[in-house]
N, C-alpha and C. Protein backbone atom coordinates (compact mmCIF):
# COMPACT_ATOMS: atom_id res chain seq x y z
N UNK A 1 11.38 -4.69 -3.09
CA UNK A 1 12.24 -3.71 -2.45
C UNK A 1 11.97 -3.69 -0.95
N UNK A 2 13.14 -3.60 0.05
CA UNK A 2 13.11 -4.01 1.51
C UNK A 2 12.06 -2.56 1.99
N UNK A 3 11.36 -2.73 2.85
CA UNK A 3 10.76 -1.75 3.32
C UNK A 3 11.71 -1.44 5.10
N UNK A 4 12.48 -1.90 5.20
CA UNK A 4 13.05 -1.75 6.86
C UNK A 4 13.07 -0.30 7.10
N UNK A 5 13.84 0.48 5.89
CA UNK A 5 13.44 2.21 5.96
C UNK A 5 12.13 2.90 6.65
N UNK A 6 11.18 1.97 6.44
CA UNK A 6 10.12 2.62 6.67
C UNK A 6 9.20 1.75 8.09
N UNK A 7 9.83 0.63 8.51
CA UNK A 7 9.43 0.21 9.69
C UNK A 7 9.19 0.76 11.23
N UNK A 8 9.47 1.80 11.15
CA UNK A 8 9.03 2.61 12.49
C UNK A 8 8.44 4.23 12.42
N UNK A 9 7.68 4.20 11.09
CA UNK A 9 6.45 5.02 11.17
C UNK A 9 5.11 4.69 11.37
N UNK A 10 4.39 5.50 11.48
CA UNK A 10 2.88 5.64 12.10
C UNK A 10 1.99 6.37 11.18
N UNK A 11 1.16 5.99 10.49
CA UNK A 11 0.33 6.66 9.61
C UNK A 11 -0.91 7.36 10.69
N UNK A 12 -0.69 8.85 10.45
CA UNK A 12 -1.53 9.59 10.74
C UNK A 12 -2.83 9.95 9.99
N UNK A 13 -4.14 9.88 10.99
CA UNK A 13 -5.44 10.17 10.25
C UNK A 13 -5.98 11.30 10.13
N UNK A 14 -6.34 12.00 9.19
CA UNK A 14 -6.60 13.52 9.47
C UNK A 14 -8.29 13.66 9.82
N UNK A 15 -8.45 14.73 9.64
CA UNK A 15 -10.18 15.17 10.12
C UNK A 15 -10.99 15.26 9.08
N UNK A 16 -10.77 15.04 7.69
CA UNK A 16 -11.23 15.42 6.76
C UNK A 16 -11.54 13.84 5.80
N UNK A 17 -12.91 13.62 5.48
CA UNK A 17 -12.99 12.21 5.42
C UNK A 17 -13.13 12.38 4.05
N UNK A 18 -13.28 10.60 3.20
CA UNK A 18 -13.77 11.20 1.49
C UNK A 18 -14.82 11.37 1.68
N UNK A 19 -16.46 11.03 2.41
CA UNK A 19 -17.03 11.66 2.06
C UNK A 19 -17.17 12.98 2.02
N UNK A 20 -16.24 13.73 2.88
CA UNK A 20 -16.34 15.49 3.30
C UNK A 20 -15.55 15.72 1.41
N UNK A 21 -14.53 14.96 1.06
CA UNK A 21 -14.45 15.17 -0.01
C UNK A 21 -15.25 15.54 -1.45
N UNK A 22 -15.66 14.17 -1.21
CA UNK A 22 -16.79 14.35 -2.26
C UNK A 22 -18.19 15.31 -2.20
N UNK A 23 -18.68 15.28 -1.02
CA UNK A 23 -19.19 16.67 -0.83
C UNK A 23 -18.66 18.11 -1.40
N UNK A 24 -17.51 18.29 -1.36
CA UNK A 24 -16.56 19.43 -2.17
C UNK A 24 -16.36 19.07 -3.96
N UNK A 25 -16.20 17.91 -4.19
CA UNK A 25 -15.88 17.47 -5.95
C UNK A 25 -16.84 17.03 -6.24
N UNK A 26 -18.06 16.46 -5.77
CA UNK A 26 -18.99 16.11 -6.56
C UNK A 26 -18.88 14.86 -7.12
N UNK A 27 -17.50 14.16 -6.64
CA UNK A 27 -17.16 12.78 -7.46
C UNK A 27 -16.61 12.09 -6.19
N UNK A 28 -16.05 10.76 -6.55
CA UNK A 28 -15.24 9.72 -5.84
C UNK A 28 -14.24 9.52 -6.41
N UNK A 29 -12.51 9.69 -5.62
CA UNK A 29 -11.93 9.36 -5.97
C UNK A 29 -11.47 7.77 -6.61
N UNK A 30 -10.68 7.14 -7.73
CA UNK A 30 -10.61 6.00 -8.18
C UNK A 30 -8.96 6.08 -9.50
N UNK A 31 -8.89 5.10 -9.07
CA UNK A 31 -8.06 4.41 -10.48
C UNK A 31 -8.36 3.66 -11.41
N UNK A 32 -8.09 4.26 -12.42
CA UNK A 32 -8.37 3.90 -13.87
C UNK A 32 -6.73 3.66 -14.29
N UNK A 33 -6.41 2.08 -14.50
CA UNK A 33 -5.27 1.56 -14.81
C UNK A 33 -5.35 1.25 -16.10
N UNK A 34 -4.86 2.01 -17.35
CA UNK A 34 -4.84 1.56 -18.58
C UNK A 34 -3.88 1.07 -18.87
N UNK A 35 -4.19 -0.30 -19.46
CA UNK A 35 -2.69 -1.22 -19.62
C UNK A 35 -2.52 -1.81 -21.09
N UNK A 36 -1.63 -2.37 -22.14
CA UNK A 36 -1.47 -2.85 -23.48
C UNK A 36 -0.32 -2.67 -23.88
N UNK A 37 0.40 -2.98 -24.94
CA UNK A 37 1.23 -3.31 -25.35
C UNK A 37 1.96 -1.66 -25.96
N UNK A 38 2.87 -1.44 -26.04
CA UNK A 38 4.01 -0.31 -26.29
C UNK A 38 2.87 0.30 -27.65
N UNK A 39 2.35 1.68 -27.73
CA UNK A 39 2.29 2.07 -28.75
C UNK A 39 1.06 1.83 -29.30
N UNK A 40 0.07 0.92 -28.09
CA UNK A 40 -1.26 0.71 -28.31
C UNK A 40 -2.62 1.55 -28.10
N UNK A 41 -2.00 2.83 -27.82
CA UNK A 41 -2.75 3.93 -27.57
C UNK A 41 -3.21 4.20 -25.98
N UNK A 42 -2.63 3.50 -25.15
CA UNK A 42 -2.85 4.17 -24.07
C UNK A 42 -2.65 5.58 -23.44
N UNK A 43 -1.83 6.28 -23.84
CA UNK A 43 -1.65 7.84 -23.51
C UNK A 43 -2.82 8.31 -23.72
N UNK A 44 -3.19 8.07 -25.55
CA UNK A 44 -3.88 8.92 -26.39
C UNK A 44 -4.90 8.91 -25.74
N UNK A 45 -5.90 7.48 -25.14
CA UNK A 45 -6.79 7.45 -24.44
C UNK A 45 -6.98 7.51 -23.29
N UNK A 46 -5.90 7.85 -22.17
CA UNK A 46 -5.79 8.65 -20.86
C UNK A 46 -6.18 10.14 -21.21
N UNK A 47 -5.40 10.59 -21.83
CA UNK A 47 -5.29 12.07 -21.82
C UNK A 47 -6.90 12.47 -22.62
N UNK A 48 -7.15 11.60 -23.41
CA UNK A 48 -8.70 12.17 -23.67
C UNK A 48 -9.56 12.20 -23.09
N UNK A 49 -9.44 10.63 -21.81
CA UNK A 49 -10.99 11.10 -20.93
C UNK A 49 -10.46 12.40 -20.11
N UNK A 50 -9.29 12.34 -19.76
CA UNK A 50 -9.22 13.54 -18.55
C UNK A 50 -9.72 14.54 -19.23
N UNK A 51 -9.53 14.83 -21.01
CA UNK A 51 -9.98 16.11 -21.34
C UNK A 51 -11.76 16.34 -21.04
N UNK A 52 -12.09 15.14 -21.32
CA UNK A 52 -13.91 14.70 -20.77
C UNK A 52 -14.27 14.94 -19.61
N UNK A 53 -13.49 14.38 -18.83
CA UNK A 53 -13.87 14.70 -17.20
C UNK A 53 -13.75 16.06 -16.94
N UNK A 54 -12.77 16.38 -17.63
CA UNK A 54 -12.22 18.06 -17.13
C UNK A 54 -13.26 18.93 -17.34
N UNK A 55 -13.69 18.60 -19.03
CA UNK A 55 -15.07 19.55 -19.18
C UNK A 55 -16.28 19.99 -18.83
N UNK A 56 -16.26 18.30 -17.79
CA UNK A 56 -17.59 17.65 -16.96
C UNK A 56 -17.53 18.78 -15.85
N UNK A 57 -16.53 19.06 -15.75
CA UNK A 57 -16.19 19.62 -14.33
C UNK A 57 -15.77 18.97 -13.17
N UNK A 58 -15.25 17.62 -13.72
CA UNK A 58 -14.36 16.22 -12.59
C UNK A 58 -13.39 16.77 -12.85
N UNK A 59 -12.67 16.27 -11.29
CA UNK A 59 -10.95 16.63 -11.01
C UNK A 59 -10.22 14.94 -11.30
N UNK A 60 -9.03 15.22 -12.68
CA UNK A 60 -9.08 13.99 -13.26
C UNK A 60 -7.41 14.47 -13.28
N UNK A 61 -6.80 13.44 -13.36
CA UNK A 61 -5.08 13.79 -13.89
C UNK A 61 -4.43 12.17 -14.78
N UNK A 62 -3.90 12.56 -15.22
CA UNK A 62 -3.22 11.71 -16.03
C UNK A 62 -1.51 11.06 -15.96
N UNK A 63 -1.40 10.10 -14.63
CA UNK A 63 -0.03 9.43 -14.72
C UNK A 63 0.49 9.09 -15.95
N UNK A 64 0.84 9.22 -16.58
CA UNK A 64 1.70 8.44 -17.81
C UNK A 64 3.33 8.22 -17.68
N UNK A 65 3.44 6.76 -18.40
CA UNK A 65 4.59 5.80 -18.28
C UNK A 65 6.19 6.51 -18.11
N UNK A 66 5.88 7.47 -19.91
CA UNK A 66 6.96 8.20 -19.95
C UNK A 66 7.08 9.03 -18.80
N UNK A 67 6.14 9.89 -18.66
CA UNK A 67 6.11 11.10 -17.73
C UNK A 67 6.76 11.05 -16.50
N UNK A 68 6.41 9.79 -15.99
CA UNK A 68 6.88 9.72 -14.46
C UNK A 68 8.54 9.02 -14.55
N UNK A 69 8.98 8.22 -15.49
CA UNK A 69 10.11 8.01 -15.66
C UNK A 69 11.34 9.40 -16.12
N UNK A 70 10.20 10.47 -16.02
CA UNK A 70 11.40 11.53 -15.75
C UNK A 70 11.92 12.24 -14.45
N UNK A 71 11.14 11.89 -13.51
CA UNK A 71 11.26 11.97 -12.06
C UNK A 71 11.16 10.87 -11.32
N UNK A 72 9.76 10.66 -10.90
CA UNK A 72 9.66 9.66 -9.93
C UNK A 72 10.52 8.32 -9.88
N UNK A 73 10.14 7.88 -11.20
CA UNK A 73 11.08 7.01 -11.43
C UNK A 73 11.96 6.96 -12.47
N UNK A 74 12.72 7.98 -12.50
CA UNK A 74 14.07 8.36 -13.14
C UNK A 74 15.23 7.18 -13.40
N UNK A 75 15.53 6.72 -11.94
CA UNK A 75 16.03 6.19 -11.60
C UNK A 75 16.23 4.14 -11.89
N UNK A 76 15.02 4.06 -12.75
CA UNK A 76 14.88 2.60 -12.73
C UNK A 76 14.82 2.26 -14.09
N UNK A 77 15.50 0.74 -14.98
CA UNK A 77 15.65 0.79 -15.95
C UNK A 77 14.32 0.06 -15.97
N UNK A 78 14.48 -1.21 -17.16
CA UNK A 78 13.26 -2.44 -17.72
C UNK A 78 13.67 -3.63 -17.38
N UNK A 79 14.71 -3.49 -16.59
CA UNK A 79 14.42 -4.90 -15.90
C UNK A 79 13.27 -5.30 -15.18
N UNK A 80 12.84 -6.74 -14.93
CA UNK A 80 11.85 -7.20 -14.46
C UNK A 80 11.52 -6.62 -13.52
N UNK A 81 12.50 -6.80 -12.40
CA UNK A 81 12.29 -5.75 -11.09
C UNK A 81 12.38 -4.45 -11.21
N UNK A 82 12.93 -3.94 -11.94
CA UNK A 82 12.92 -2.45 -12.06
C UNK A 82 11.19 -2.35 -12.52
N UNK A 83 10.61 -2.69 -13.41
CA UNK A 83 9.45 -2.58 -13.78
C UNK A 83 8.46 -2.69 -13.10
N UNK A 84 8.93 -4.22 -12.03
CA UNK A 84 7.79 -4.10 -11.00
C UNK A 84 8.10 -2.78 -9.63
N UNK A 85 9.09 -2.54 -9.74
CA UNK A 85 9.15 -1.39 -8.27
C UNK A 85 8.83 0.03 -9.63
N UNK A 86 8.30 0.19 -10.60
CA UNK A 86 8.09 1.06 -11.41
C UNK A 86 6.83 1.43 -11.20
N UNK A 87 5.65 -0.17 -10.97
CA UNK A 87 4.45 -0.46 -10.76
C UNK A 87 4.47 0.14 -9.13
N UNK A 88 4.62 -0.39 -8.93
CA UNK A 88 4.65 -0.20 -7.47
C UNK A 88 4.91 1.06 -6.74
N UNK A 89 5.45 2.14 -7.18
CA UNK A 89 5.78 3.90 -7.20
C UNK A 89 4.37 4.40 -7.79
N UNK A 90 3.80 4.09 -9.05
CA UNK A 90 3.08 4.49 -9.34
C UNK A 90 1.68 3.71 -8.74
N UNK A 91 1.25 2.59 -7.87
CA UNK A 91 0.11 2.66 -7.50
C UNK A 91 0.09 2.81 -6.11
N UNK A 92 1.47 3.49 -5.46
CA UNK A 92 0.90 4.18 -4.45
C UNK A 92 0.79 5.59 -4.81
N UNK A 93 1.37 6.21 -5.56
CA UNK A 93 0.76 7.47 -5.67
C UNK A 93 -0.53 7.61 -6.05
N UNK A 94 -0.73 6.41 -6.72
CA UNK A 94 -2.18 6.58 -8.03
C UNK A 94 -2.94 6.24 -6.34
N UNK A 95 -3.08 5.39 -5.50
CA UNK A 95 -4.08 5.22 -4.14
C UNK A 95 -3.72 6.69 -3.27
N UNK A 96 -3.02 7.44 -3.70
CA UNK A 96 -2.63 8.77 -2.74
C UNK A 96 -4.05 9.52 -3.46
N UNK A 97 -3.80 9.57 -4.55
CA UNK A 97 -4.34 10.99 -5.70
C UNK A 97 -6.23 10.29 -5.11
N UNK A 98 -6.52 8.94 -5.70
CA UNK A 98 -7.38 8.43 -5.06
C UNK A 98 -8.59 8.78 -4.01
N UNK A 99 -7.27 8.67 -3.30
CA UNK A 99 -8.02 8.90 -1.29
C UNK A 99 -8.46 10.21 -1.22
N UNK A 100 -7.34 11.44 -2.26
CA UNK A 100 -7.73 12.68 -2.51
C UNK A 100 -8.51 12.96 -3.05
N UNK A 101 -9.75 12.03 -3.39
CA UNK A 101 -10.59 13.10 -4.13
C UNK A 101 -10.78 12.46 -6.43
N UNK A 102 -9.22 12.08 -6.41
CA UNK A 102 -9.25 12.74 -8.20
C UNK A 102 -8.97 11.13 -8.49
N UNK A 103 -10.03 11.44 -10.02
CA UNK A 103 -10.19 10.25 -11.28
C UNK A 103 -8.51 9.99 -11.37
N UNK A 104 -7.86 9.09 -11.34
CA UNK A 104 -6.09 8.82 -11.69
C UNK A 104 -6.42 8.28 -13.11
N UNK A 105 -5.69 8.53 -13.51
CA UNK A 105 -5.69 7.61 -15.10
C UNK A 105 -4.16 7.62 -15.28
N UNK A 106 -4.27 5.88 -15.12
CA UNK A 106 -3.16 5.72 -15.04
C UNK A 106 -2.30 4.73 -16.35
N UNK A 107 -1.58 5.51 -17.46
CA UNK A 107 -0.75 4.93 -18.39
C UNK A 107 -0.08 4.27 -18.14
N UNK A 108 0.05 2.90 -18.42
CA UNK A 108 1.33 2.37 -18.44
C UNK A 108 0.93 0.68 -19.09
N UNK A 109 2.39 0.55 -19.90
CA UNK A 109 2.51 -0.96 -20.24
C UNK A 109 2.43 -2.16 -19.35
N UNK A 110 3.01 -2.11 -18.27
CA UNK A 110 2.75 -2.80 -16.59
C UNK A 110 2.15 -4.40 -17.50
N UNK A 111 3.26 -5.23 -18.08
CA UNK A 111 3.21 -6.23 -18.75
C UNK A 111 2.99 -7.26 -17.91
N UNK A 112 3.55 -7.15 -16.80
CA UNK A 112 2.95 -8.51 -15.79
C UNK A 112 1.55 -8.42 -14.79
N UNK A 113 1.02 -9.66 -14.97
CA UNK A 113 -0.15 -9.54 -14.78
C UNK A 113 -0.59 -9.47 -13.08
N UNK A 114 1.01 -10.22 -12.31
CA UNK A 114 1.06 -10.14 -10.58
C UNK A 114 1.46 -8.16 -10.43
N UNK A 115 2.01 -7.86 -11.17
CA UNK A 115 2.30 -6.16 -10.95
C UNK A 115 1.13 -5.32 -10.60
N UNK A 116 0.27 -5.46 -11.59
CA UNK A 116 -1.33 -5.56 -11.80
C UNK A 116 -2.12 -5.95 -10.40
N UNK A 117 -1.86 -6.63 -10.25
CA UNK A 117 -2.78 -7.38 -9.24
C UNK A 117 -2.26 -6.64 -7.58
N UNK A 118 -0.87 -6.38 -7.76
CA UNK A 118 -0.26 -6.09 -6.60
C UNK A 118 -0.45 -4.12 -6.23
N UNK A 119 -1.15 -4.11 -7.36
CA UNK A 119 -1.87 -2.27 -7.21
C UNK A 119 -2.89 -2.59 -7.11
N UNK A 120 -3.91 -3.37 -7.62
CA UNK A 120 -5.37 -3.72 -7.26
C UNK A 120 -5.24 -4.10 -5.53
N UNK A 121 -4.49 -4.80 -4.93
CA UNK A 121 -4.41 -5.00 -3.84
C UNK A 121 -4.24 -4.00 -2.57
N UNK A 122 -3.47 -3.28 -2.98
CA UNK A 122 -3.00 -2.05 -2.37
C UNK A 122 -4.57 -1.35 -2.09
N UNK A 123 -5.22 -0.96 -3.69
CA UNK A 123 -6.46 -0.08 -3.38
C UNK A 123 -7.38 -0.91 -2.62
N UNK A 124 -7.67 -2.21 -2.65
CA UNK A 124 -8.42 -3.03 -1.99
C UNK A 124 -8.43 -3.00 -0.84
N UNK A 125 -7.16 -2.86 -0.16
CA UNK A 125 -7.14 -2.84 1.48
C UNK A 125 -7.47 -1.79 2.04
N UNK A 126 -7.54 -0.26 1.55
CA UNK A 126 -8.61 0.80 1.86
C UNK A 126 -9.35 1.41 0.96
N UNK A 127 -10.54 0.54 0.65
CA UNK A 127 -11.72 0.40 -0.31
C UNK A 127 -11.73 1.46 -1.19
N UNK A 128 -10.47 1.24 -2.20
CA UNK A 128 -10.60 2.79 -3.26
C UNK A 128 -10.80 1.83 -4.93
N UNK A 129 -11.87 2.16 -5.38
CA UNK A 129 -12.06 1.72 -6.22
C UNK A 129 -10.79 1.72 -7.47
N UNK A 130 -10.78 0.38 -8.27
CA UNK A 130 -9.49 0.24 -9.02
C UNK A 130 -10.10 0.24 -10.67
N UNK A 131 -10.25 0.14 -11.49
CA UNK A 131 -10.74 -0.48 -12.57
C UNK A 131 -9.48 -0.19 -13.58
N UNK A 132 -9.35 -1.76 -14.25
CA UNK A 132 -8.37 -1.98 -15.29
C UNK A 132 -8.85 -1.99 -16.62
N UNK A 133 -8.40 -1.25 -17.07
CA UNK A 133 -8.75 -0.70 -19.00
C UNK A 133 -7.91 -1.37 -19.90
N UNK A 134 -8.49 -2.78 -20.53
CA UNK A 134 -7.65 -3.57 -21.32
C UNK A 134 -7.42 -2.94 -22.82
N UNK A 135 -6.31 -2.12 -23.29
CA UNK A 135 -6.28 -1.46 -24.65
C UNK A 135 -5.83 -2.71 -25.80
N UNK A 136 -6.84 -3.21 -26.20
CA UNK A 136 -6.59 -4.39 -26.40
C UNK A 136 -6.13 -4.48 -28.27
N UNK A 137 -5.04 -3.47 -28.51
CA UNK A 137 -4.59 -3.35 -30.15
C UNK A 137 -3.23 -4.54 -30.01
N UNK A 138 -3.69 -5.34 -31.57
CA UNK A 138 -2.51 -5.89 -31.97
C UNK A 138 -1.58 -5.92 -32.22
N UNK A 139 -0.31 -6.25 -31.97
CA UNK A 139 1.08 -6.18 -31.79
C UNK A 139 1.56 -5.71 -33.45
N UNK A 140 0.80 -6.12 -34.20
CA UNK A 140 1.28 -5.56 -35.71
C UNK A 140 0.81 -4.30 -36.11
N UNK A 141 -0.08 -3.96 -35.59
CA UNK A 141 -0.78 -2.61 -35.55
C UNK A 141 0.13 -1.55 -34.71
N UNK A 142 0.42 -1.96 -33.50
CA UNK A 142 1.25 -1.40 -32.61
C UNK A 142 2.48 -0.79 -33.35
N UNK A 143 2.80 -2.05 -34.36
CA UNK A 143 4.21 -1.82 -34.56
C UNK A 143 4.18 -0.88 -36.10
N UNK A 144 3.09 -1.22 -36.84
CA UNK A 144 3.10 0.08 -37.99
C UNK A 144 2.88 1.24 -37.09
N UNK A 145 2.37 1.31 -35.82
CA UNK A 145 2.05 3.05 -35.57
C UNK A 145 3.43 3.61 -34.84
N UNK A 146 4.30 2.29 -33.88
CA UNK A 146 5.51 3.00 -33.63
C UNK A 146 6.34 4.26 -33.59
N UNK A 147 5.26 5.14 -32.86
CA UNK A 147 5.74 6.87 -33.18
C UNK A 147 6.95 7.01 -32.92
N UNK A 148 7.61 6.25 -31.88
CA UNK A 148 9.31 6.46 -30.80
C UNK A 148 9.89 5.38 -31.64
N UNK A 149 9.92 4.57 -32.88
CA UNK A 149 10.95 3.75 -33.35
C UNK A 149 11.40 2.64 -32.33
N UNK A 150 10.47 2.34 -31.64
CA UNK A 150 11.11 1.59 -30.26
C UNK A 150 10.89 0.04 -30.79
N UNK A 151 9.67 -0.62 -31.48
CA UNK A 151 9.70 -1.65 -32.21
C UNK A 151 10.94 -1.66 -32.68
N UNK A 152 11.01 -1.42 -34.37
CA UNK A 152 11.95 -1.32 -35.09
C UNK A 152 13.12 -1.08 -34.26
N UNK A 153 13.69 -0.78 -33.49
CA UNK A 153 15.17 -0.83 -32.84
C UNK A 153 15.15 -2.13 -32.09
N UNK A 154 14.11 -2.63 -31.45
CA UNK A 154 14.10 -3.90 -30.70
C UNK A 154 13.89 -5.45 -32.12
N UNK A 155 13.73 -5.04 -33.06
CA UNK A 155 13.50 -5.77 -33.70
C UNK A 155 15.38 -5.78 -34.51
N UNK A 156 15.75 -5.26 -34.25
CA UNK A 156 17.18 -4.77 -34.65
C UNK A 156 17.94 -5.32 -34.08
N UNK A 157 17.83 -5.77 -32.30
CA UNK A 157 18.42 -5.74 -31.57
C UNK A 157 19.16 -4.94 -30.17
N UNK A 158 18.75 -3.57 -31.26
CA UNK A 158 19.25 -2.45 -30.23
C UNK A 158 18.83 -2.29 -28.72
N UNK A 159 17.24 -2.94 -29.09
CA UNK A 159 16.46 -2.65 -27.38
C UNK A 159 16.04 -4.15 -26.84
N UNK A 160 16.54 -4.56 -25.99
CA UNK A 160 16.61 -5.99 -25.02
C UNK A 160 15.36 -5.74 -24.49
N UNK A 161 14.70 -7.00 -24.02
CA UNK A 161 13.56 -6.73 -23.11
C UNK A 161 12.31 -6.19 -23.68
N UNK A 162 11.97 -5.82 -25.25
CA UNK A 162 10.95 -5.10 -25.24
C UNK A 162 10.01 -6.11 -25.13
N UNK A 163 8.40 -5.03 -24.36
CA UNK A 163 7.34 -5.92 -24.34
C UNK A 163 6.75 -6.00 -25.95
N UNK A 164 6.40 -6.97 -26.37
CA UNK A 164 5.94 -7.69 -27.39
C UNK A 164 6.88 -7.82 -28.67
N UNK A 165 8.41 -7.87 -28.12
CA UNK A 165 9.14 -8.22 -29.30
C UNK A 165 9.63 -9.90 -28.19
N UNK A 166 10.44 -9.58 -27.74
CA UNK A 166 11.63 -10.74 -26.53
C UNK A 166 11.09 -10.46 -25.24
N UNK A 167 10.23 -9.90 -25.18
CA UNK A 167 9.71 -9.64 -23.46
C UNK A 167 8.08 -9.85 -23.81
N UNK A 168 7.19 -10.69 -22.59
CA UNK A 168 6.03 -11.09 -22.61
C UNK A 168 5.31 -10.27 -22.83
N UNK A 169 3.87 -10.13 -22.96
CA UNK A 169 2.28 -9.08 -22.24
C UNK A 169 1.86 -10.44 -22.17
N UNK A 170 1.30 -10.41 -21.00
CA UNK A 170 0.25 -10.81 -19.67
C UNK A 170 -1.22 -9.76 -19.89
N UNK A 171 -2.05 -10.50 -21.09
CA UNK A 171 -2.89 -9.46 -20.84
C UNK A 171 -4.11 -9.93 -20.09
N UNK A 172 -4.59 -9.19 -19.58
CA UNK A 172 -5.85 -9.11 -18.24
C UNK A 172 -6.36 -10.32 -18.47
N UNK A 173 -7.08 -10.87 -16.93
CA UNK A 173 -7.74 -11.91 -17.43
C UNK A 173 -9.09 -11.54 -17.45
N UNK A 174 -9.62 -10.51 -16.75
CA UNK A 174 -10.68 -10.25 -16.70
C UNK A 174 -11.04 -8.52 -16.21
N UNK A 175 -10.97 -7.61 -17.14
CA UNK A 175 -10.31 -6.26 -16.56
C UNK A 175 -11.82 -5.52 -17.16
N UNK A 176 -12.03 -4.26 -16.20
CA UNK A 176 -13.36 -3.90 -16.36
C UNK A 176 -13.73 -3.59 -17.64
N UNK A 177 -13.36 -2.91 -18.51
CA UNK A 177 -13.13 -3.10 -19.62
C UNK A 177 -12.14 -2.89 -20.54
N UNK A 178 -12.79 -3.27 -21.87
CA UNK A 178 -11.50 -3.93 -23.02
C UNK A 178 -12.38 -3.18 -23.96
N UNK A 179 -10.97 -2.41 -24.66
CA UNK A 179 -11.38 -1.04 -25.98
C UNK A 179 -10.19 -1.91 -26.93
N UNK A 180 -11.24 -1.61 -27.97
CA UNK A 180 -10.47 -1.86 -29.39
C UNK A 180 -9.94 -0.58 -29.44
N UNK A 181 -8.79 -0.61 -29.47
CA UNK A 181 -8.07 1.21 -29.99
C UNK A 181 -7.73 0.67 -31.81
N UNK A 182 -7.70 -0.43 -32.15
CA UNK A 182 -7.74 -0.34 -34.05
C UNK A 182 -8.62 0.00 -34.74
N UNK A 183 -9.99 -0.15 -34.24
CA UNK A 183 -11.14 -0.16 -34.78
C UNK A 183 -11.91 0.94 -34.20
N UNK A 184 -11.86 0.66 -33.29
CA UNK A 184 -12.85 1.94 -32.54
C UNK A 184 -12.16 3.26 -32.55
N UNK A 185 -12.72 4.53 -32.50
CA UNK A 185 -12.20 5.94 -32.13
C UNK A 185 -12.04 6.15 -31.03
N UNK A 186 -10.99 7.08 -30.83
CA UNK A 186 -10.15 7.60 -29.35
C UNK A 186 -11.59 8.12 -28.78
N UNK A 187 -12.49 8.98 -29.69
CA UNK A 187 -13.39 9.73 -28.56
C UNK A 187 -14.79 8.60 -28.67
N UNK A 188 -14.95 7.48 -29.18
CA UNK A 188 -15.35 6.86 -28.49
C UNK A 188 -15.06 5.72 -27.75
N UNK A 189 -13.82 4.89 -27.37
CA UNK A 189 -13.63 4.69 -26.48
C UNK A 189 -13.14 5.47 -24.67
N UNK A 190 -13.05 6.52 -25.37
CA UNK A 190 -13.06 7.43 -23.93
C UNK A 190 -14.45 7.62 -23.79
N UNK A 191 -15.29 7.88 -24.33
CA UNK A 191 -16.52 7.94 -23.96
C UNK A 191 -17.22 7.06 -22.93
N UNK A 192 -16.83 5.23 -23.11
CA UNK A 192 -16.74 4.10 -22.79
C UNK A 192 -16.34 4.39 -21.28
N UNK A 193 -15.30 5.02 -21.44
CA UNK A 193 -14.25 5.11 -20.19
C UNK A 193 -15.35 5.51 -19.15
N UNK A 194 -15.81 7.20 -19.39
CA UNK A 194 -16.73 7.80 -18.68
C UNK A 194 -17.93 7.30 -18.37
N UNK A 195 -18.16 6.42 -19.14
CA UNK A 195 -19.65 5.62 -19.03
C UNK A 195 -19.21 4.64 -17.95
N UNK A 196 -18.28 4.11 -18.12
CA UNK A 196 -17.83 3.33 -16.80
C UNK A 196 -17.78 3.69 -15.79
N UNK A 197 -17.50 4.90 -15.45
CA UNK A 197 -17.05 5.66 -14.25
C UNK A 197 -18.23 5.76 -13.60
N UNK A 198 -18.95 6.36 -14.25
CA UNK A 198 -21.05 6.55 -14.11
C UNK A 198 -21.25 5.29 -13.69
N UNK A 199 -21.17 4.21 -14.44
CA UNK A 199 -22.03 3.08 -14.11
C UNK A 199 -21.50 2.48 -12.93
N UNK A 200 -20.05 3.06 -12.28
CA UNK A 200 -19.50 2.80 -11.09
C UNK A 200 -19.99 3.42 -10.07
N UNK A 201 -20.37 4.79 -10.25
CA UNK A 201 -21.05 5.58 -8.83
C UNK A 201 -19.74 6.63 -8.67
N UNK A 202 -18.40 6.76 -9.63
CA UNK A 202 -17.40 7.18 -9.55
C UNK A 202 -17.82 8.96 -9.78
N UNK A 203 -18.76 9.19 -10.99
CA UNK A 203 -18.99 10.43 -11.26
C UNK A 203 -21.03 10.28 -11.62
N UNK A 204 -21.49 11.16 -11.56
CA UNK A 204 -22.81 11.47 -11.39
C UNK A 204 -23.27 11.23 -13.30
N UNK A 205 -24.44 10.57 -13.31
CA UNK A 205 -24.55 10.02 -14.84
C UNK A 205 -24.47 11.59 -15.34
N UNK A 206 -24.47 11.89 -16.51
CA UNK A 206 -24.76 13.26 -17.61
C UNK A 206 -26.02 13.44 -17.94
């Protein structure tokens, strides 16, 4: 998407740095990009560490796929490009929330693996830590748990483009870590999550 709209602004620096932040939260802001196939439990395991962090007393929020496709990006279907300027809405907000201070946990299918890379890049160029959460459940598993019928209609025909019916996953080649969501439990792979965060310097060990 052309950026010319935005070619004659000036990013202003304020007085208030992250470390003055973290001095106030007790944490470092970061993104936590959870990525897998439609229905592989990524929500379930966003929304549980935030419930972890929350209890910790970390300031944590939870982007999710659906969620923001009712506003932010309202506007964009599943085409390729629509998907990547989908990515791309959500990891500049997710480097906004970041710079502010808060854990992002960020839902989404984000099937291509340059989409991925092109939000890791973004946080890279002002050193905000990124880490990618490979939800690594099988496409047949996925598709018996199918809560939204979205398999089964793409398997029908009804839905073009789905990821892991007629549309690819690109999964990680090397992403900080990789949770069995078939085998393992929601509260212990969120547990995983938080242990990561710790072993990052993101939140203070327990």
């Amino acid at each position: 998407m052309s950026n010319d709209k935005s070619s004659n602004v000036v990013w202003h620096h304020g007085d208030v740095s992250r470390d003055d932040r973290r001095a106030v939260t007790g944490q470092s802001g970061c993104t936590v990009w959870l990525t897998g196939l439609p229905s592989s439990g990524k929500s379930t395991l966003a929304f549980a560490v935030e419930k972890l962090l929350t209890d910790r007393g970390q300031v944590a929020y939870v982007l999710d796929g659906d969620n923001v496709r009712h506003g932010l990006c309202g506007n964009l279907g599943f085409s390729a490009d629509d998907r990547a300027e989908n990515i791309r809405r959500i990891g500049e907000v997710a480097r906004l929330f970041a710079d502010a201070g808060v854990i992002v946990l960020c839902s989404f299918v984000s099937p291509y693996r340059a989409d991925r890379a092109d939000v890791r890049t973004m946080h890279d160029a002002i050193d905000l830590p990124f880490l990618e959460v490979y939800i690594n459940t099988p496409v047949d598993i996925c598709e018996q748990r199918d809560p939204k019928g979205l398999y089964k209609k793409a398997r029908a025909g009804d839905i073009k483009g789905f990821t892991g019916v007629d549309d690819p996953y690109e999964a990680p080649d090397a992403p900080e870590l990789e949770v069995d969501a078939a085998n393992q439990s929601v509260a212990a792979n969120a547990e995983r999550v938080v242990r990561l965060l710790s072993e990052r310097g993101i939140i203070a060990a327990s």
